[in-house]
Protein backbone atom coordinates (compact mmCIF):
# COMPACT_ATOMS: atom_id res chain seq x y z
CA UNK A 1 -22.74 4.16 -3.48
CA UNK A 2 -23.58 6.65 -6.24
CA UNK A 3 -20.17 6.06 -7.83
CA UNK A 4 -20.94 2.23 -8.24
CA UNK A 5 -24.15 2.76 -9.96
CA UNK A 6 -22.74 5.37 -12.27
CA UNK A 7 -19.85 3.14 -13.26
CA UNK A 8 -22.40 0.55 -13.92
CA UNK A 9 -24.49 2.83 -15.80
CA UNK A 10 -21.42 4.02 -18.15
CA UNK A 11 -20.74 0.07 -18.62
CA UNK A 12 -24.75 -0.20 -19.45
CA UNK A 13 -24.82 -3.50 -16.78
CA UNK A 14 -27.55 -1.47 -15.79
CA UNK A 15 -30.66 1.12 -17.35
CA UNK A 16 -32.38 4.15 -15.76
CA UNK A 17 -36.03 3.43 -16.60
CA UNK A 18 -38.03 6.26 -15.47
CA UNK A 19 -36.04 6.59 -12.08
CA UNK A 20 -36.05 2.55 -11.61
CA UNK A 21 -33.04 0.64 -11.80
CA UNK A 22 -33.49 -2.04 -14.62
CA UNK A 23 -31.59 -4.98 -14.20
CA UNK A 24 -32.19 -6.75 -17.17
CA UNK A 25 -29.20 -9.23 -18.24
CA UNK A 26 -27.19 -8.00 -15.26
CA UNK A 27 -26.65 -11.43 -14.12
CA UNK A 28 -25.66 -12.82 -17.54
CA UNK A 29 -23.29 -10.06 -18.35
CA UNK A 30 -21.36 -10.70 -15.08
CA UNK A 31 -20.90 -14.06 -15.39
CA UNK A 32 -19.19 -13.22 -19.17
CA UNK A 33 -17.41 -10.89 -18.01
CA UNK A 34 -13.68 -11.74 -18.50
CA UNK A 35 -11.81 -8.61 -18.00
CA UNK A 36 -9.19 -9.10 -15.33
CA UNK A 37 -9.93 -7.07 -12.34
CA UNK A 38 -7.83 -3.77 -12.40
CA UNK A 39 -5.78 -3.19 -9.56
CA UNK A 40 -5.60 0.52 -8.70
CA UNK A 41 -2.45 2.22 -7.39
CA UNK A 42 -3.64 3.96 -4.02
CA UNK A 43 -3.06 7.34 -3.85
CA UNK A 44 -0.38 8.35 -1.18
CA UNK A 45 -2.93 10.87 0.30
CA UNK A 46 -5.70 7.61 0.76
CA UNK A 47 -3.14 5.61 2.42
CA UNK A 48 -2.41 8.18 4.93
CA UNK A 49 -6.10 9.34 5.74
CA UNK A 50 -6.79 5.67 5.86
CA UNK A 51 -4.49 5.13 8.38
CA UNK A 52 -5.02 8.26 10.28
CA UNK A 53 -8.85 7.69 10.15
CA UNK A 54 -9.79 10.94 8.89
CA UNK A 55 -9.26 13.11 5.75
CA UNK A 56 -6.09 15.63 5.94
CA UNK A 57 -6.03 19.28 6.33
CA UNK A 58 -4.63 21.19 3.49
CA UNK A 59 -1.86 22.34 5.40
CA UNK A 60 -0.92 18.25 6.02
CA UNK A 61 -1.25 17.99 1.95
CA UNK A 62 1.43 21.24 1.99
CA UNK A 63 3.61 18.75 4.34
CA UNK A 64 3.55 15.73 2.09
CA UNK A 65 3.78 17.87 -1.01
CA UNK A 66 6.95 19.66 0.55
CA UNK A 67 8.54 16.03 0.72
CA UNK A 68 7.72 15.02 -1.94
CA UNK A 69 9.43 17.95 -3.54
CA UNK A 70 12.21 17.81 -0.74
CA UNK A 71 13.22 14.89 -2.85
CA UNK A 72 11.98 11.74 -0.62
CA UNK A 73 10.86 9.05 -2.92
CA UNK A 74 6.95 7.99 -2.12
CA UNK A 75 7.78 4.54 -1.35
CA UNK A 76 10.24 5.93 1.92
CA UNK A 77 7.39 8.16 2.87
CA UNK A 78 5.08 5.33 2.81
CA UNK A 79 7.40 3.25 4.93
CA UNK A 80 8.24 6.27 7.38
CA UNK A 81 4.28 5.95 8.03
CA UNK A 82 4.06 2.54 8.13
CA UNK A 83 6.92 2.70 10.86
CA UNK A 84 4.92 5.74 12.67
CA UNK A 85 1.64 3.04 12.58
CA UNK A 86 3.87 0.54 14.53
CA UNK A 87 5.17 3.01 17.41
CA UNK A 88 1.10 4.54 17.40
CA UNK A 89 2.11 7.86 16.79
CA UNK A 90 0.44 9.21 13.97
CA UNK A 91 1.63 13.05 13.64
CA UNK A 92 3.00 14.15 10.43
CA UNK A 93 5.70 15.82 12.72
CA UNK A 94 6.97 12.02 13.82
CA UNK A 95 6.68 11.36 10.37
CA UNK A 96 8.92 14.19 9.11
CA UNK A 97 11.35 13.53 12.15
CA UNK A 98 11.70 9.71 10.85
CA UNK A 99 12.66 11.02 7.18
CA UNK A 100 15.09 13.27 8.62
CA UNK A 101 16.65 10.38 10.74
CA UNK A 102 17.06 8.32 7.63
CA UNK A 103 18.44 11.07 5.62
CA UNK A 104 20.90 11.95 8.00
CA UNK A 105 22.05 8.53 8.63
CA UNK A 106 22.16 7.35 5.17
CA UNK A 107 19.31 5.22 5.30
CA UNK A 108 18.20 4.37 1.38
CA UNK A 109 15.97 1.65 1.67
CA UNK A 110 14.33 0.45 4.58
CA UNK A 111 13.14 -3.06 5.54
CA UNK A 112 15.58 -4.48 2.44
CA UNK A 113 13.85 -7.83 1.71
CA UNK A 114 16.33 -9.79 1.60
CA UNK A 115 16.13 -13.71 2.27
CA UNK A 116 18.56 -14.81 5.04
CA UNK A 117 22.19 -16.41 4.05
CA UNK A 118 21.41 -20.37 4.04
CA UNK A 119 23.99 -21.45 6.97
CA UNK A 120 26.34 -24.16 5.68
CA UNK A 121 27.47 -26.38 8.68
CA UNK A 122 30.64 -28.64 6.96
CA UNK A 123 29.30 -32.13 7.12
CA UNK A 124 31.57 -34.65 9.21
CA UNK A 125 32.42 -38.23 7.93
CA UNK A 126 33.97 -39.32 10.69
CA UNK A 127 32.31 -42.30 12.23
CA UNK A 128 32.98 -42.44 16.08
CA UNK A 129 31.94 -46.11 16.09
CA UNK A 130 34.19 -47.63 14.32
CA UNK A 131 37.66 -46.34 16.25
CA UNK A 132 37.68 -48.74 18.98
């Protein structure tokens, strides 16, 4: 919570009056507010303590960091967790042992999204009621 009110406070949406929170044109200066809302990138550490629930250990950061450096992209270790979410087994041990399994079988890119071939069935013109 203290992080919102400084970021309003270094936008001066807000004032610090004496300890009391002075709102003065607040509600004007949000409705002319046009900046485009900034996505952030998430941080591959917030992803996974998100989806493990709880912040890592440093020797978990030493894990990631190792592949990283080990030369998996962050996008495959991303999608090694997400597949780790869907089987409920969130160790970073599973984790490495799914990034292994890729590398060893070749496995560049998983979940390609690819849209599925259109199936072309030949179209007939023969008209079965007219040969009799």
């Amino acid at each position: 919570m203290d992080y919102i009110l400084d970021s309003l406070l270094k936008k001066k949406w807000i004032f610090n009056k004496n300890g009391a929170i002075c709102l003065n044109h607040f509600e004007e200066k949000l409705l002319e507010n046009k900046e485009a809302p900034v996505e952030e990138k998430m941080n591959m550490i917030d992803v996974f303590e998100e989806q493990f629930g709880r912040p890592l250990t440093p020797m978990e950061f030493d894990s990631i960091k190792e592949w990283v450096q080990s030369g998996y992209s962050e996008e495959m270790i991303l999608k090694a967790l997400k597949e780790a979410v869907k089987s409920q087994v969130l160790t970073l041990r599973y984790i490495e042992g799914i990034l292994i399994n890729w590398a060893q079988n070749g496995v560049k890119e998983r979940y390609i999204d690819e849209k599925p071939q259109e199936r072309k069935v030949k179209e007939s013109h023969y008209h079965w009621w007219e040969d009799e």
